[in-house]
Protein backbone atom coordinates (compact mmCIF):
# COMPACT_ATOMS: atom_id res chain seq x y z
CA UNK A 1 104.11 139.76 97.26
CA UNK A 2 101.49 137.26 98.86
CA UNK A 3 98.67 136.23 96.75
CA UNK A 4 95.31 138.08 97.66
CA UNK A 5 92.14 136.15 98.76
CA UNK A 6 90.99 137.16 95.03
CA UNK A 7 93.82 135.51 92.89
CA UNK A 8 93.22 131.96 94.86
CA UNK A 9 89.59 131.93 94.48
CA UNK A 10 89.46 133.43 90.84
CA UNK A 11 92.32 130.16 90.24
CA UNK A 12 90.41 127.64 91.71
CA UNK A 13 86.95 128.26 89.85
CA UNK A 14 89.25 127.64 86.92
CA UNK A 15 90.10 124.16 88.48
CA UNK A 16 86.55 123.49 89.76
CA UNK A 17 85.67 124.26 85.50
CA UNK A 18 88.28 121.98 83.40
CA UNK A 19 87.60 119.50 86.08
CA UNK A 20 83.62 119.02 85.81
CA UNK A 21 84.73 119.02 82.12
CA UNK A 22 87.57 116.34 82.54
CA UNK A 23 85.32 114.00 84.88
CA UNK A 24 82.07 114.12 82.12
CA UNK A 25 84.27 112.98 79.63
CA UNK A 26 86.46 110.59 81.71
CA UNK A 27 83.70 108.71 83.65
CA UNK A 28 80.65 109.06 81.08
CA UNK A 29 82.24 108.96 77.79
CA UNK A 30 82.62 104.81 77.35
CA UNK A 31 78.80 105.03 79.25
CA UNK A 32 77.98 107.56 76.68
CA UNK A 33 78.77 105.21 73.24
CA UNK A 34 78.46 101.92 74.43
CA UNK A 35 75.10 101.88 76.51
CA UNK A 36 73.63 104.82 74.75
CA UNK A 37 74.68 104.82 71.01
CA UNK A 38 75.41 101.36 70.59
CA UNK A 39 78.95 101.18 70.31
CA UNK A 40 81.02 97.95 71.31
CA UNK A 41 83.03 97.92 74.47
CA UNK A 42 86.39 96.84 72.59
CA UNK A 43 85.81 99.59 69.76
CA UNK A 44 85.17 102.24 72.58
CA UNK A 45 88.60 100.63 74.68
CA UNK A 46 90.78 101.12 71.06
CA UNK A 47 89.62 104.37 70.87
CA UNK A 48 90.15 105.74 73.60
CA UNK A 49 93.60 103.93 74.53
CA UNK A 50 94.86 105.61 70.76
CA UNK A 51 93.85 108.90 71.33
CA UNK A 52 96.36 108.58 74.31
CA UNK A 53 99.03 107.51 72.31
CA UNK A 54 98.29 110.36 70.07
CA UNK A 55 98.65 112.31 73.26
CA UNK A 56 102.07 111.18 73.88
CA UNK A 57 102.40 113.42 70.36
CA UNK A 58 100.73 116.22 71.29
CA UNK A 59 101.18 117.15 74.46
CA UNK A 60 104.96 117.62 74.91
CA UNK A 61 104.34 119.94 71.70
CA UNK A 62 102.05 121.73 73.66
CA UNK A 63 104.15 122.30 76.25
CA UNK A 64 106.99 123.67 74.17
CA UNK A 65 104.64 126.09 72.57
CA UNK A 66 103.65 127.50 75.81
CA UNK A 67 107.33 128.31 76.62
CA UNK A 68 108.04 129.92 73.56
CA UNK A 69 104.93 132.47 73.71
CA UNK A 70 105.84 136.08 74.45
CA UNK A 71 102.46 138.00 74.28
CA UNK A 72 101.35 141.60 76.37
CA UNK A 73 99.17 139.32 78.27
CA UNK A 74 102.00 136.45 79.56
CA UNK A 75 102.94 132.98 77.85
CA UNK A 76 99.98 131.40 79.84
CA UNK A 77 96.77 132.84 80.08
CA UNK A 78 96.11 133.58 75.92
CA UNK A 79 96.43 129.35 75.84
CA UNK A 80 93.80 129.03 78.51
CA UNK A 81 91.25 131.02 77.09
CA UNK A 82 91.95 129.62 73.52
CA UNK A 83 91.44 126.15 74.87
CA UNK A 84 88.82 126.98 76.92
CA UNK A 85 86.68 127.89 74.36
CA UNK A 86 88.02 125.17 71.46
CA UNK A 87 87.57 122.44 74.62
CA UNK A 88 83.89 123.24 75.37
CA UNK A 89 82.82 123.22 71.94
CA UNK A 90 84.11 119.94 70.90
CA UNK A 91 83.11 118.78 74.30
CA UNK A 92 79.14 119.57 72.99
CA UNK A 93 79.50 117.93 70.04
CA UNK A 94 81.05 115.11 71.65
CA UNK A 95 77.83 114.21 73.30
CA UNK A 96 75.83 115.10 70.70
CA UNK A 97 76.64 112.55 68.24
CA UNK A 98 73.52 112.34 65.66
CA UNK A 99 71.44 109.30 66.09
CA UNK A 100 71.58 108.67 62.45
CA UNK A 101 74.97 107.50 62.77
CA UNK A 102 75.42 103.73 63.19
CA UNK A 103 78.14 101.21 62.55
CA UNK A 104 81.33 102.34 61.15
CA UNK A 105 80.25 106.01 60.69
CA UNK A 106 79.21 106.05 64.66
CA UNK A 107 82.57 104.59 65.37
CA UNK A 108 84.62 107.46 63.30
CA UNK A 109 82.34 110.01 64.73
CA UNK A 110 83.64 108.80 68.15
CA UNK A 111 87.16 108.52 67.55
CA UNK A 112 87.30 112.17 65.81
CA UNK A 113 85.23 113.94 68.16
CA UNK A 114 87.28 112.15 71.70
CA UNK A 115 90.49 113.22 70.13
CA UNK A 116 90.09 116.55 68.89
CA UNK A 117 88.98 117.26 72.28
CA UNK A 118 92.22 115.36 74.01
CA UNK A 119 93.90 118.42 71.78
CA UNK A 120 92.37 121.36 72.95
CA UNK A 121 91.76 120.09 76.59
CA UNK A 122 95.70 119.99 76.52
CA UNK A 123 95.78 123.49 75.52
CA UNK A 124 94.33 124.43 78.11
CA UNK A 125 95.39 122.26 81.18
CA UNK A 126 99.15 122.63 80.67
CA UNK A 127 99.08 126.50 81.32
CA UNK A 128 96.46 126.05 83.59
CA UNK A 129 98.91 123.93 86.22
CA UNK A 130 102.04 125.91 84.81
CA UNK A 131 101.08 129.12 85.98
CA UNK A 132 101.71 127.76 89.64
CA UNK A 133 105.43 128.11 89.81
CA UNK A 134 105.28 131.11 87.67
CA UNK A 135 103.55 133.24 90.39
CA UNK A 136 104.12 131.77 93.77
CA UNK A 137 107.03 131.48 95.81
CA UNK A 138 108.27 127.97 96.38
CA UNK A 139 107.33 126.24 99.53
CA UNK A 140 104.64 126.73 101.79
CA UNK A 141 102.59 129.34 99.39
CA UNK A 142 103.05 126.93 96.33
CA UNK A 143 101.52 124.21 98.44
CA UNK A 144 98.82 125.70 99.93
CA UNK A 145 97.93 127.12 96.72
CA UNK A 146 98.25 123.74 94.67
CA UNK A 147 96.09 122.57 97.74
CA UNK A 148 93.64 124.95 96.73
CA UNK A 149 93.52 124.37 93.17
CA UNK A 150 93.25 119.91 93.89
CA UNK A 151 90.70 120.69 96.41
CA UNK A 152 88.50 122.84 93.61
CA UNK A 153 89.40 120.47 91.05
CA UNK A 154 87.64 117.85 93.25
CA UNK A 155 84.36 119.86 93.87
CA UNK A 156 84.52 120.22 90.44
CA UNK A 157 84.97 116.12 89.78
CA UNK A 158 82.77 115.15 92.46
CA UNK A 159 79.86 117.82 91.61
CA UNK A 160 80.20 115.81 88.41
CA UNK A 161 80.01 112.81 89.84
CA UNK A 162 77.03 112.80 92.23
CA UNK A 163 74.81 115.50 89.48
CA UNK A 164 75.61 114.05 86.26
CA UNK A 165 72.76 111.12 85.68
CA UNK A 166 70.17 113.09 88.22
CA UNK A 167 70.45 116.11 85.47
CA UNK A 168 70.62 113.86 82.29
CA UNK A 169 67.30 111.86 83.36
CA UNK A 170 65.65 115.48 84.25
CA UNK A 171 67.33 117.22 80.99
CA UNK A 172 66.33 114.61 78.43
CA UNK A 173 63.29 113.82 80.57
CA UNK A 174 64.12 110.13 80.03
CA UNK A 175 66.11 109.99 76.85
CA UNK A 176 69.81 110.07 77.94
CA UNK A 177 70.99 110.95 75.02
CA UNK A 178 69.43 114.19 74.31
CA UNK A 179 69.75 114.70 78.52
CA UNK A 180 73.66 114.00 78.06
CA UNK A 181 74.28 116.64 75.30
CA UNK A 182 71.99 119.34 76.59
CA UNK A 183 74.38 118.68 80.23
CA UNK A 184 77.05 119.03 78.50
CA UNK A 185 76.22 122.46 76.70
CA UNK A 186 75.21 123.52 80.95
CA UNK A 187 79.07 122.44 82.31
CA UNK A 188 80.74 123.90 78.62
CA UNK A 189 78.98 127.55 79.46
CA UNK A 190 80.19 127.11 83.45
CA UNK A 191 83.95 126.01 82.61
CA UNK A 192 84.19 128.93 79.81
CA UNK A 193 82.94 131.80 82.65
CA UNK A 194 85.18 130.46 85.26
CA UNK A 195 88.12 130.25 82.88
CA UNK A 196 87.58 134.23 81.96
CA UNK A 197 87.73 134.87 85.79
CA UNK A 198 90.92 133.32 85.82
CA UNK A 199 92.41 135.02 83.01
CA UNK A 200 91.00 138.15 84.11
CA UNK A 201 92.72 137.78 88.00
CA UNK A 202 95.69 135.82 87.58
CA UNK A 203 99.43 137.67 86.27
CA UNK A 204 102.74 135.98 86.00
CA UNK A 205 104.50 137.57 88.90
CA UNK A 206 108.28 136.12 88.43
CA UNK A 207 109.62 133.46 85.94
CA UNK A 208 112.86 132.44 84.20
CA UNK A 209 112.88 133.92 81.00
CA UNK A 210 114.94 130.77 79.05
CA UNK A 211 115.07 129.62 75.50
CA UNK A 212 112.53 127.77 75.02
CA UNK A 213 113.51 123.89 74.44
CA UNK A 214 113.03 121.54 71.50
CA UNK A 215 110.85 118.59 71.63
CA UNK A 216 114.41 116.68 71.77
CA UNK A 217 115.84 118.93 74.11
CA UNK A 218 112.83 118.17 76.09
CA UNK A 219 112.42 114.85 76.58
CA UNK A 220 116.24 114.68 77.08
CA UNK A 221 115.51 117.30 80.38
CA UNK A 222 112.73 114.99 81.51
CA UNK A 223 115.04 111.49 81.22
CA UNK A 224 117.47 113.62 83.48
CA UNK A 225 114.98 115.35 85.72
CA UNK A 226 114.80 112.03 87.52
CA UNK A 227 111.91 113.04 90.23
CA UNK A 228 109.85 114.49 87.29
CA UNK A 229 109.82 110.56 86.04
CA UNK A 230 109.36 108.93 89.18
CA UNK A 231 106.19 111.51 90.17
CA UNK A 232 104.91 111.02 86.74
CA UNK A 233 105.06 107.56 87.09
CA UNK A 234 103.22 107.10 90.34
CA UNK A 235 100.56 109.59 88.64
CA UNK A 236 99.57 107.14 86.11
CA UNK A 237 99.66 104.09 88.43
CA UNK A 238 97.25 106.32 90.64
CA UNK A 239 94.99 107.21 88.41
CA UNK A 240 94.83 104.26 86.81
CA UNK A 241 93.41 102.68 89.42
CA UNK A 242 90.90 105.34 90.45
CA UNK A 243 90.00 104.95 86.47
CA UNK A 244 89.18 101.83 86.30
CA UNK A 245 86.86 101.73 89.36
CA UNK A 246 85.07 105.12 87.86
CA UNK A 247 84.65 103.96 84.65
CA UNK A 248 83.11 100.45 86.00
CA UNK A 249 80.79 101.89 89.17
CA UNK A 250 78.29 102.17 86.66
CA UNK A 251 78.13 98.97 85.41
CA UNK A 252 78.61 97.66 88.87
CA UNK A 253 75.63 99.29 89.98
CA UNK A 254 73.03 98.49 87.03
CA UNK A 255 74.05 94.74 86.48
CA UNK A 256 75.61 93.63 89.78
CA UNK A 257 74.39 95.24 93.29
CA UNK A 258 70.69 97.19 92.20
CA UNK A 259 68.60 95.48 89.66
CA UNK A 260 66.02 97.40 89.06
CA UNK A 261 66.66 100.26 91.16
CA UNK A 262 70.58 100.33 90.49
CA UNK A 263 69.85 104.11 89.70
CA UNK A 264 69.02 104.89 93.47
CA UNK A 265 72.11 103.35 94.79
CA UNK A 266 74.45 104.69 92.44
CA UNK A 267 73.25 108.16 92.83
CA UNK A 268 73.12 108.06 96.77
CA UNK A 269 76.80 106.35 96.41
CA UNK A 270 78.33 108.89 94.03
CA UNK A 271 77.51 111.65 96.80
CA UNK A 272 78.30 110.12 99.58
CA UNK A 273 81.80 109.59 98.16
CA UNK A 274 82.17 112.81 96.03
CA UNK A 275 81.71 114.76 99.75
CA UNK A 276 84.15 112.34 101.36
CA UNK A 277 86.63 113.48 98.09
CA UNK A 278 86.38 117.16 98.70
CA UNK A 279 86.30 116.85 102.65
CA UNK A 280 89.63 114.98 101.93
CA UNK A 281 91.32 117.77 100.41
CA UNK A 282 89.95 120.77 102.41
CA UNK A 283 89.61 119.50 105.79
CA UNK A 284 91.59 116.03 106.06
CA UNK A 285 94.41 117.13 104.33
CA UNK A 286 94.66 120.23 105.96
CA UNK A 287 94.57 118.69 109.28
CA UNK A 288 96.89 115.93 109.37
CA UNK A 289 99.32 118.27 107.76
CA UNK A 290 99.43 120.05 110.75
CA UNK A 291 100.79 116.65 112.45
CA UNK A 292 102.69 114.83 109.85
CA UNK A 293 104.87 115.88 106.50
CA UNK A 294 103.11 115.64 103.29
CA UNK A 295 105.45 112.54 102.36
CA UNK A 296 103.65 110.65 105.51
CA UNK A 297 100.67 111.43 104.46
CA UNK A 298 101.27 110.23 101.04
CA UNK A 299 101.80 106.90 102.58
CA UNK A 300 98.84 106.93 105.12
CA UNK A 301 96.78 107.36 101.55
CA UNK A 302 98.27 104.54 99.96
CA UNK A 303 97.29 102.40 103.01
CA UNK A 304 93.76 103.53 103.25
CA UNK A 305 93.16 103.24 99.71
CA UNK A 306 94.47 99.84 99.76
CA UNK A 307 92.43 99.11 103.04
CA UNK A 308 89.25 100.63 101.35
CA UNK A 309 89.91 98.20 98.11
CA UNK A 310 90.31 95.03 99.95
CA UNK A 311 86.88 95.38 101.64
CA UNK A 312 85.22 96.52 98.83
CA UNK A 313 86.26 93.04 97.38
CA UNK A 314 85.05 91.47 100.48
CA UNK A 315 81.48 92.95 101.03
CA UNK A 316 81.02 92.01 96.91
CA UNK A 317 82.08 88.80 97.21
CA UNK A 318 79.61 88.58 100.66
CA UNK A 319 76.30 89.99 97.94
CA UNK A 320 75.97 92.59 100.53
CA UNK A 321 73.39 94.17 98.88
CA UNK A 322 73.06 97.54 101.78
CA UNK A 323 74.38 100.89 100.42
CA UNK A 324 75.19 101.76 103.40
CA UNK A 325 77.51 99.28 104.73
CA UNK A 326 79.23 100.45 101.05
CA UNK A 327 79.98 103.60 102.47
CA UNK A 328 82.80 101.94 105.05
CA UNK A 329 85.40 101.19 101.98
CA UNK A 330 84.12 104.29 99.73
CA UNK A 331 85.49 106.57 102.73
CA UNK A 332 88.74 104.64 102.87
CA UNK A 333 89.21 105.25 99.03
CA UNK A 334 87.83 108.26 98.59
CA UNK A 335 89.55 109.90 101.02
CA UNK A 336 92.69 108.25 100.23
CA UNK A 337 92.45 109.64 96.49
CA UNK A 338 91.85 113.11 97.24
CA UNK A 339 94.54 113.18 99.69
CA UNK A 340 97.09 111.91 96.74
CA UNK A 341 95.01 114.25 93.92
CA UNK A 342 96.72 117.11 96.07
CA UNK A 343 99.94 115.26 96.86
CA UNK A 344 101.15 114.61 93.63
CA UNK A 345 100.51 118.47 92.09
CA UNK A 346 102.73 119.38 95.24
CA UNK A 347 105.48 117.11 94.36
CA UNK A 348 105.64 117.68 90.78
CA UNK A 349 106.00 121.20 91.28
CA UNK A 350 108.85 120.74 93.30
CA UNK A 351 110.57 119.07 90.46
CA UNK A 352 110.34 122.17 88.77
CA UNK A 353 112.91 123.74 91.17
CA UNK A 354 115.10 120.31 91.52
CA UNK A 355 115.13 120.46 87.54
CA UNK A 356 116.44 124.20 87.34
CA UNK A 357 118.97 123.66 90.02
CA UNK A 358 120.24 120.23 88.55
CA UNK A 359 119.77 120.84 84.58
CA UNK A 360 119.79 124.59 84.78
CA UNK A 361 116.77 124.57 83.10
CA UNK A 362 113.15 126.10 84.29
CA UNK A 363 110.69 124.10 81.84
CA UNK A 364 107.09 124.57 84.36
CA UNK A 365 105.54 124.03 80.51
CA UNK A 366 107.19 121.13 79.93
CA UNK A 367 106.97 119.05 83.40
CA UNK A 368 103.59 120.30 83.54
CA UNK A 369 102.71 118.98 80.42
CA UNK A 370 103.68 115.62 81.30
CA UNK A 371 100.79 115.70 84.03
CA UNK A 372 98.21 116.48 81.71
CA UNK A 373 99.79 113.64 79.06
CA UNK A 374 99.97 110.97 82.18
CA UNK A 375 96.16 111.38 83.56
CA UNK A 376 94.77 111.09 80.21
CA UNK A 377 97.26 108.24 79.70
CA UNK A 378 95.82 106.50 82.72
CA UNK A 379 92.43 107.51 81.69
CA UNK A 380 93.07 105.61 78.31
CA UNK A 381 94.63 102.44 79.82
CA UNK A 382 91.62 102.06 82.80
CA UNK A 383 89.19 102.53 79.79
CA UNK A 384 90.67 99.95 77.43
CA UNK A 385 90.52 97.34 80.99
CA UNK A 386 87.04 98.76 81.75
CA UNK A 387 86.22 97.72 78.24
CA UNK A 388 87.91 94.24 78.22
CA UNK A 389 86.23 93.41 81.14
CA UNK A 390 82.75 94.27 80.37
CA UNK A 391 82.58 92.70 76.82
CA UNK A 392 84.32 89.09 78.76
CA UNK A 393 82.23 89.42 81.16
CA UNK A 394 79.51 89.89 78.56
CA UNK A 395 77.52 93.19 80.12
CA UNK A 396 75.86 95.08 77.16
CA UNK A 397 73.11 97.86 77.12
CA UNK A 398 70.42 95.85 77.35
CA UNK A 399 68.79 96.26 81.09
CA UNK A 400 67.38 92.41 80.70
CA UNK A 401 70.96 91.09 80.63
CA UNK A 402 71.27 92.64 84.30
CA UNK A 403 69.64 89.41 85.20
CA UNK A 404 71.67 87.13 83.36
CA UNK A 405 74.66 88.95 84.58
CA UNK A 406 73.43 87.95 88.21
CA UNK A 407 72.57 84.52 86.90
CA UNK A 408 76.32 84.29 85.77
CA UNK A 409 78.87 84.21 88.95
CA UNK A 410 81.54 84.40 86.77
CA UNK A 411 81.14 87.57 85.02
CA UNK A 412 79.99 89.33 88.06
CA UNK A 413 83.35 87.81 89.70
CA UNK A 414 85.17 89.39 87.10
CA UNK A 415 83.43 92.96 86.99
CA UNK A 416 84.66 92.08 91.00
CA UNK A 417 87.53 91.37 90.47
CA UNK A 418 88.54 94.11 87.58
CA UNK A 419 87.22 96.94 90.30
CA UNK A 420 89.12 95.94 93.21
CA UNK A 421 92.16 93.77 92.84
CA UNK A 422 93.83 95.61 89.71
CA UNK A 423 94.19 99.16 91.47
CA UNK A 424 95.01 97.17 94.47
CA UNK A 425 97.89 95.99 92.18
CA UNK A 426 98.59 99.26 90.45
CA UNK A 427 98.61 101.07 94.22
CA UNK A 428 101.25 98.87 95.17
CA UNK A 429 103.40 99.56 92.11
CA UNK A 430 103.59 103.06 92.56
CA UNK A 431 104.11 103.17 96.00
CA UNK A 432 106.66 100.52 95.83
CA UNK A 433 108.71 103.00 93.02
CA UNK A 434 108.05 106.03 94.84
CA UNK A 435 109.54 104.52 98.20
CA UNK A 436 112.34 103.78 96.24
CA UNK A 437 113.26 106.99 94.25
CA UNK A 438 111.54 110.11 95.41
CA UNK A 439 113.78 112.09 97.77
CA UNK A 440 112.15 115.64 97.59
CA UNK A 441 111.70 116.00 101.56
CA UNK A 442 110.26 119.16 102.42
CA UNK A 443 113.80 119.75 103.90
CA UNK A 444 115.40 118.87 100.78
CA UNK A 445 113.41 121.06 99.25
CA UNK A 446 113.43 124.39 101.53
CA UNK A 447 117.52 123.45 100.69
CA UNK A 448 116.94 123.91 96.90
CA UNK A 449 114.61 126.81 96.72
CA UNK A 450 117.79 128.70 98.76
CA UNK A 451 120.33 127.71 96.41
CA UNK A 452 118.54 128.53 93.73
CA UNK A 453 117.80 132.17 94.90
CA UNK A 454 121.17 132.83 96.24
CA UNK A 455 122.37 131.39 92.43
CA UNK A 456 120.20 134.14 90.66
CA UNK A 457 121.77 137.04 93.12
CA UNK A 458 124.88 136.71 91.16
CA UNK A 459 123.66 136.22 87.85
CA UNK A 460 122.10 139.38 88.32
């Protein structure tokens, strides 16, 4: 049976939810500690580079607990609501850290709080993405719903993106820190509601009811799965190098382009680009689709994010100092990572099928869960560079050092430098391995999804 207009929208307000809660902590949370509370840029980089590796811990458990529930309501949805509600709790008190705290005690608070929420976002994001194989039909159903869910996902990160320091200045009437934890409370009660919809619309309609696998017996299906490793690979290399350009835009803004009216800039910037993200996956996408196969437009991606990159570097290293003329590489990049947002849900739920035909074997949980692990993973890394470069390049909390930062080439070379040339770098990486090892054609995989339903006619 098709999926009704009702199951894809009540599935993508769940992505537009986890996602505004995702972005707030990915992009603001280093903004959050260090220019707010007081906490250094290395201490902030440690932390959140170990809760990762904790990560690496937790979230191939997670995935094997998902497979092994059996409830009345499926193995999927009784996670999502649990971690739902867990997540947007600890996501409150998260950015509400108590301005008593200082020095040690400020740092623990940090490190406690950013973890426990890693956990219980995991609990909830590798159902989330798991339910897609579990009730769609492979090919062109699965992709136009992943589509849909990347393309809410990215309203969700860009509403985040262009509302976020427009409603803490107007929530905390000036003090950011009371603005960020009363925003945060807002986006917790909006991801918890569109979570319930979810639940409440969205049924299992056919999986592969298999043992569930040990945490050995997982890994060992992953090593062999060997498009599962290259996808999740070229995820982290990806969103690495999104990451470290989000998490230093900021900084960019307030100590290198605006001066004294950085604010306006960044604002106007964040929404010209978070429309250019969503137009990407709902219009753009859509479109050249029509044209080209999804593994040509992975490429055209990589080449207009690397395009979009290089002029960035060139207009900074100019002192252009229009917004506007900013907005030429922004649509390259944007575009370019909403595009691949999309692409690389697609093409790691094809693995899903390649891994049941090849390792007979249907672990959705567990290849799922290694998305969830690899974004936070790149999250984590792009932090701990984001961090390294602002404390050599000496930027600090202190709006009067914005002027010494302009004073200083070499700093604002390197804040440059960090934004542009290293996901240049990473970019090339992944598409370089991906070239090289991915071979899940839309051919190859129309081929699999037959063999695997003409195997299951004679088991049964």
């Amino acid at each position: 049976m098709k999926l009704t207009a009702k199951e894809k929208v009540s599935y993508g307000l769940g992505a537009v939810g986890k996602d505004m809660v995702y972005m707030l902590s990915a992009s603001y949370i280093l903004y959050y500690y260090q220019d707010i509370m007081g906490v250094s840029a290395i201490a902030m980089g440690i932390i959140l580079m170990a809760a990762r590796v904790f990560d690496a811990f937790n979230d191939p458990i997670m995935g094997v607990l998902v497979a092994k529930t059996r409830t009345k309501w499926g193995k999927f949805r009784p996670w999502l609501l649990i971690g739902t509600i867990l997540n947007t709790v600890i996501l409150v008190v998260m950015f509400a850290a108590p301005p008593a705290l200082d020095g040690s005690g400020l740092v623990a608070y940090a490190a406690i709080t950013y973890i426990v929420w890693g956990v219980t976002y995991t609990m909830m994001d590798i159902p989330y993405w798991s339910m897609i194989p579990a009730f769609t039909e492979g090919g062109r159903e699965r992709e136009g719903l992943t589509t849909l869910a990347r393309s809410c996902a990215g309203v969700g990160s860009a509403l985040i993106t262009i509302i976020t320091m427009m409603c803490v200045q107007a929530l905390g009437q000036g003090d950011e820190r009371i603005g960020f934890m009363r925003f945060a409370l807002i986006i917790g009660g909006l991801f918890v509601v569109f979570i319930i919809i979810t639940c409440v619309n969205i049924k299992e309609k056919s999986t592969v009811d298999v043992e569930a696998p040990s945490v050995g017996q997982m890994f060992k299906a992953l090593v062999q799965n060997d498009q599962t490793m290259i996808v999740v690979i070229s995820i982290v290399l990806i969103n690495c190098s999104l990451y470290i350009t989000s998490n230093l835009l900021i900084y960019f803004f307030k100590y290198d382009f605006g001066g004294d009216t950085w604010y306006n800039g960044y604002t106007l910037f964040n929404m010209f680009g978070g429309a250019i993200q969503i137009l990407s996956m709902m219009l753009f996408y859509p479109v050249l689709r029509k044209f080209i196969s999804s593994l040509q437009v992975f490429y055209v991606s990589f080449v207009m994010a690397i395009t979009g990159y290089a002029l960035l570097f060139i207009l900074m290293c100019l002192g252009l100092t229009n917004i506007f003329i900013l907005f030429v590489p922004a649509f390259f990049v944007f575009t370019a990572f909403g595009m691949l947002t999309v692409l690389t849900t697609v093409f790691l739920a094809n693995t899903v099928d390649y891994g049941e035909l090849k390792n007979n074997r249907r672990d959705e949980s567990v290849i799922f869960s290694m998305q969830t692990f690899v974004v936070k993973l790149a999250s984590g890394v792009a932090a701990l560079i984001a961090s390294v470069c602002l404390s050599a390049c000496n930027l600090s909390n202190d709006t009067t050092d914005a002027v010494a930062a302009e004073a200083a080439g070499s700093s604002v070379f390197g804040l440059r430098m960090t934004m542009t040339v290293f996901p240049i770098a990473g970019l090339l990486l992944a598409v370089f391995l991906f070239h090289r090892k991915y071979i899940l054609s839309e051919q190859k995989v129309e081929e699999i999804a037959e063999q695997i339903k003409s195997k299951r006619q004679q088991e049964t």
